[in-house]
N, C-alpha and C. Protein backbone atom coordinates (compact mmCIF):
# COMPACT_ATOMS: atom_id res chain seq x y z
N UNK A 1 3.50 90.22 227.70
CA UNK A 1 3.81 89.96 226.32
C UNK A 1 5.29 90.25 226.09
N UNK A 2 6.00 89.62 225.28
CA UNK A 2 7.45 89.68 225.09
C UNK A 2 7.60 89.47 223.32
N UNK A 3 8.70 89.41 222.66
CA UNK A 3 8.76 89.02 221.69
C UNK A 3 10.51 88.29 221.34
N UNK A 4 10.42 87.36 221.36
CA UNK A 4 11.72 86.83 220.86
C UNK A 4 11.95 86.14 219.52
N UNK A 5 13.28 85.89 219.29
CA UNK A 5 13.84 85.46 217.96
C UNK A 5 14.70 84.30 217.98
N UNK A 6 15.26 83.59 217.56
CA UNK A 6 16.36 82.47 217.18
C UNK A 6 16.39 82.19 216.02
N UNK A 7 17.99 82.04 215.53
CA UNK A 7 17.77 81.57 214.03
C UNK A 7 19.29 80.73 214.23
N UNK A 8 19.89 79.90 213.75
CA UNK A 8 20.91 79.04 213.25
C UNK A 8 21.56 79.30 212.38
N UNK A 9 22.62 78.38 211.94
CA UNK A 9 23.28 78.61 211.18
C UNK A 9 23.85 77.28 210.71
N UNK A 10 23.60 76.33 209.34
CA UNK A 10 23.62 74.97 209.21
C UNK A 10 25.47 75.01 208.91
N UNK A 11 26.35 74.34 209.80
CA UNK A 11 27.38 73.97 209.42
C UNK A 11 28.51 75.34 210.06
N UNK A 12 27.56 76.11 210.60
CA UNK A 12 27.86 77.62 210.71
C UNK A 12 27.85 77.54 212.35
N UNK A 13 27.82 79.24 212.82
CA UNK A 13 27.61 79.66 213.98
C UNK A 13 26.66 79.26 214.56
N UNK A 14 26.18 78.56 215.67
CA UNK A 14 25.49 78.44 216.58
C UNK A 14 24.82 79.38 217.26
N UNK A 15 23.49 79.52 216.38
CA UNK A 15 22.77 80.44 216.53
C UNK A 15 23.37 81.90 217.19
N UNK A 16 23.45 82.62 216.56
CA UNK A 16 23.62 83.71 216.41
C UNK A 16 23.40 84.87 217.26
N UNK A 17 22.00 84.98 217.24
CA UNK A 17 21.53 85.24 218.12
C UNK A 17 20.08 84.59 218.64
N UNK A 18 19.59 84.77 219.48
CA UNK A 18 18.73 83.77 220.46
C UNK A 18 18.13 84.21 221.86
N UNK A 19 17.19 84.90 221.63
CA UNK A 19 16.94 85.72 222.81
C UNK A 19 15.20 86.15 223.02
N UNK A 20 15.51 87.08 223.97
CA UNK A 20 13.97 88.27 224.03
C UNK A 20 14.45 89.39 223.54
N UNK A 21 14.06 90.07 222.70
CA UNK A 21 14.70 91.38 221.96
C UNK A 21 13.21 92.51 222.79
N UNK A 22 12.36 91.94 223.42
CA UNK A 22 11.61 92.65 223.21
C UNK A 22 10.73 92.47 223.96
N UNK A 23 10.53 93.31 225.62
CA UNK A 23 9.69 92.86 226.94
C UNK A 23 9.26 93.93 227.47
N UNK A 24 8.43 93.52 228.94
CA UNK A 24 7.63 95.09 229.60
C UNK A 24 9.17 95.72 230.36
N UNK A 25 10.43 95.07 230.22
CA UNK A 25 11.45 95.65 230.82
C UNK A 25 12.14 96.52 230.05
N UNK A 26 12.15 96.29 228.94
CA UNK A 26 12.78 97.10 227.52
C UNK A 26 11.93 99.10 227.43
N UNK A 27 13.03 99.74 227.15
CA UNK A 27 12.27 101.34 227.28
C UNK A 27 11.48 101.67 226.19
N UNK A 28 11.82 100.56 225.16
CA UNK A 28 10.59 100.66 224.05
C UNK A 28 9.80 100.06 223.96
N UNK A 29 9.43 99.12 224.77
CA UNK A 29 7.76 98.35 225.39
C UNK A 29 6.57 99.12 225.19
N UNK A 30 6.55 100.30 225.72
CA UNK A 30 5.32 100.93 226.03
C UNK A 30 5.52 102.12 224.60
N UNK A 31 6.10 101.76 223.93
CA UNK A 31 6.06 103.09 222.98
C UNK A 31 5.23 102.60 221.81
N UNK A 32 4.92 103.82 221.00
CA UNK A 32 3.87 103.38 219.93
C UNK A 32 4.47 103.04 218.57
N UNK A 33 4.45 101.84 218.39
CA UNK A 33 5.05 100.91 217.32
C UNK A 33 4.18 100.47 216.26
N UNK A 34 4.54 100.03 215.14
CA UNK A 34 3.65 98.87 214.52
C UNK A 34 4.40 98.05 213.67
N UNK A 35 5.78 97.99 213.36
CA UNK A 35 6.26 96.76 212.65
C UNK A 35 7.59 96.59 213.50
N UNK A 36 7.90 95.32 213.04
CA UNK A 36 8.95 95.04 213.69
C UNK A 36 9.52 94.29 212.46
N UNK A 37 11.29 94.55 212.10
CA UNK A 37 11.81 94.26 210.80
C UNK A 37 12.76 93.81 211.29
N UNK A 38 13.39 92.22 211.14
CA UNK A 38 14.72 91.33 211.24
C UNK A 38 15.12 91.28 210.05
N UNK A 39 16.28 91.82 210.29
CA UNK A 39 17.50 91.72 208.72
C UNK A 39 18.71 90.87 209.69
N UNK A 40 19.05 89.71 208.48
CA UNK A 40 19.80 88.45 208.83
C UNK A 40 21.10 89.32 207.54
N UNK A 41 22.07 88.94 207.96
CA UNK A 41 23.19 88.62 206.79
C UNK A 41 24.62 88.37 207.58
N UNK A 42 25.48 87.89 206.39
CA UNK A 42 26.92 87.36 206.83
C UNK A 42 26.75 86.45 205.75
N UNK A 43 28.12 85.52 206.51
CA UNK A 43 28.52 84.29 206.15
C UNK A 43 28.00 83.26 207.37
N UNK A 44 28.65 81.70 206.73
CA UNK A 44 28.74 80.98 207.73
C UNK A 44 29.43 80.61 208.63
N UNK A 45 30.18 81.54 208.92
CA UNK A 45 30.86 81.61 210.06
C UNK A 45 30.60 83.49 210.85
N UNK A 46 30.12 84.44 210.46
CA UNK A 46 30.00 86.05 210.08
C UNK A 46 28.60 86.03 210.46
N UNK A 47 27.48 85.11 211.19
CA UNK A 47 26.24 86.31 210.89
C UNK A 47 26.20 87.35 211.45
N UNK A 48 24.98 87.81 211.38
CA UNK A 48 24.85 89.33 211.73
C UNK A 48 23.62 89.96 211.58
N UNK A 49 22.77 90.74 212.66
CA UNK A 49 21.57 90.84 212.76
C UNK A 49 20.81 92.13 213.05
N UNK A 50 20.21 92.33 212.29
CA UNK A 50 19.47 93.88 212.81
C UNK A 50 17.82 93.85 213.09
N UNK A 51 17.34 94.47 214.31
CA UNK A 51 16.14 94.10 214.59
C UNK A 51 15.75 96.09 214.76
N UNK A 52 14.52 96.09 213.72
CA UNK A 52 14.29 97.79 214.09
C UNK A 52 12.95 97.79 214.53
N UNK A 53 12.31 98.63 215.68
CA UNK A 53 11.13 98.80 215.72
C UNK A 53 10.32 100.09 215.07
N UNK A 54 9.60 99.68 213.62
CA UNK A 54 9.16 101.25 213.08
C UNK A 54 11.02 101.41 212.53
N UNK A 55 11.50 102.69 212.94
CA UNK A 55 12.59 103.30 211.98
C UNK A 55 13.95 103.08 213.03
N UNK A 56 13.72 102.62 214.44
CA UNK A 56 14.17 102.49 215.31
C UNK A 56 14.77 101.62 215.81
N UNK A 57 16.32 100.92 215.36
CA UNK A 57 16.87 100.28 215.91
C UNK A 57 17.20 100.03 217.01
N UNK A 58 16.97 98.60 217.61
CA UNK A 58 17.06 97.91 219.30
C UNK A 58 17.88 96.81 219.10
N UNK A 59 18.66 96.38 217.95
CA UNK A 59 19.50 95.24 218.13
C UNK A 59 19.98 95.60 216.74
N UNK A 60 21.59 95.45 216.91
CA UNK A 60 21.96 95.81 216.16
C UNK A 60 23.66 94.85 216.29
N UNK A 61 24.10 93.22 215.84
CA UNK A 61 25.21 92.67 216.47
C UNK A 61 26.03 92.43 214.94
N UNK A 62 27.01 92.51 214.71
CA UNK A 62 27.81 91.85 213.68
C UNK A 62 28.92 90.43 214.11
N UNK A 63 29.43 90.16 213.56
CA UNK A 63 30.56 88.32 213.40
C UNK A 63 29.80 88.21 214.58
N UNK A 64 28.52 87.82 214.98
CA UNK A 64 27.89 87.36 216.51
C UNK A 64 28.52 85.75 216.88
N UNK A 65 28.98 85.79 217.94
CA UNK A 65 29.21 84.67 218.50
C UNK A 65 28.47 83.34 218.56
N UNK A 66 28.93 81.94 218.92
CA UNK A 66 27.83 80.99 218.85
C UNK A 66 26.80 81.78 220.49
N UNK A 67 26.09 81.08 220.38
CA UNK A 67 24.89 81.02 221.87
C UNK A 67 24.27 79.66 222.05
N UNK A 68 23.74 79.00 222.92
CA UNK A 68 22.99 78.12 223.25
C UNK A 68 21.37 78.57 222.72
N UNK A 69 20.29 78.12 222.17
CA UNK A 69 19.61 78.30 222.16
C UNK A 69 18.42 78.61 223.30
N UNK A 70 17.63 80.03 222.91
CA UNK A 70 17.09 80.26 224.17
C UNK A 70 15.34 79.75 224.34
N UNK A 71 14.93 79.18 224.87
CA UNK A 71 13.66 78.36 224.87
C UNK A 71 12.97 79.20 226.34
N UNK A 72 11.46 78.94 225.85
CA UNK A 72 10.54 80.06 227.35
C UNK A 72 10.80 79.03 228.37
């Protein structure tokens, strides 16, 4: 089980971010969780992304670069 994200940006950054935030390789895989919270903000050219598990931030990027989109 894994968990990933992608989001865009119309006219903007090229997707932002685009990834697996979240696998049996990650040190918070096996820990005891129950929500998982994506906060988006910026501009359109500025996004910026926070991913927390429970109270516990695991991604945390600001002005994020373009990326290629990431597909399984």
């Amino acid at each position: 089980m894994c968990f990933a994200f992608s989001y865009d940006i119309t006219w903007g950054t090229d997707f932002p971010y685009s990834g697996v935030f979240l696998d049996q390789n990650s040190k918070y895989f096996a820990k005891d969780w129950n929500e998982i919270e994506i906060s988006m903000w910026g501009a359109v050219r500025t996004g910026c992304i926070t991913i927390d598990l429970d109270d516990r931030t695991i991604v945390h990027e600001t002005n994020c670069s373009s990326h290629k989109e990431w597909k399984p």
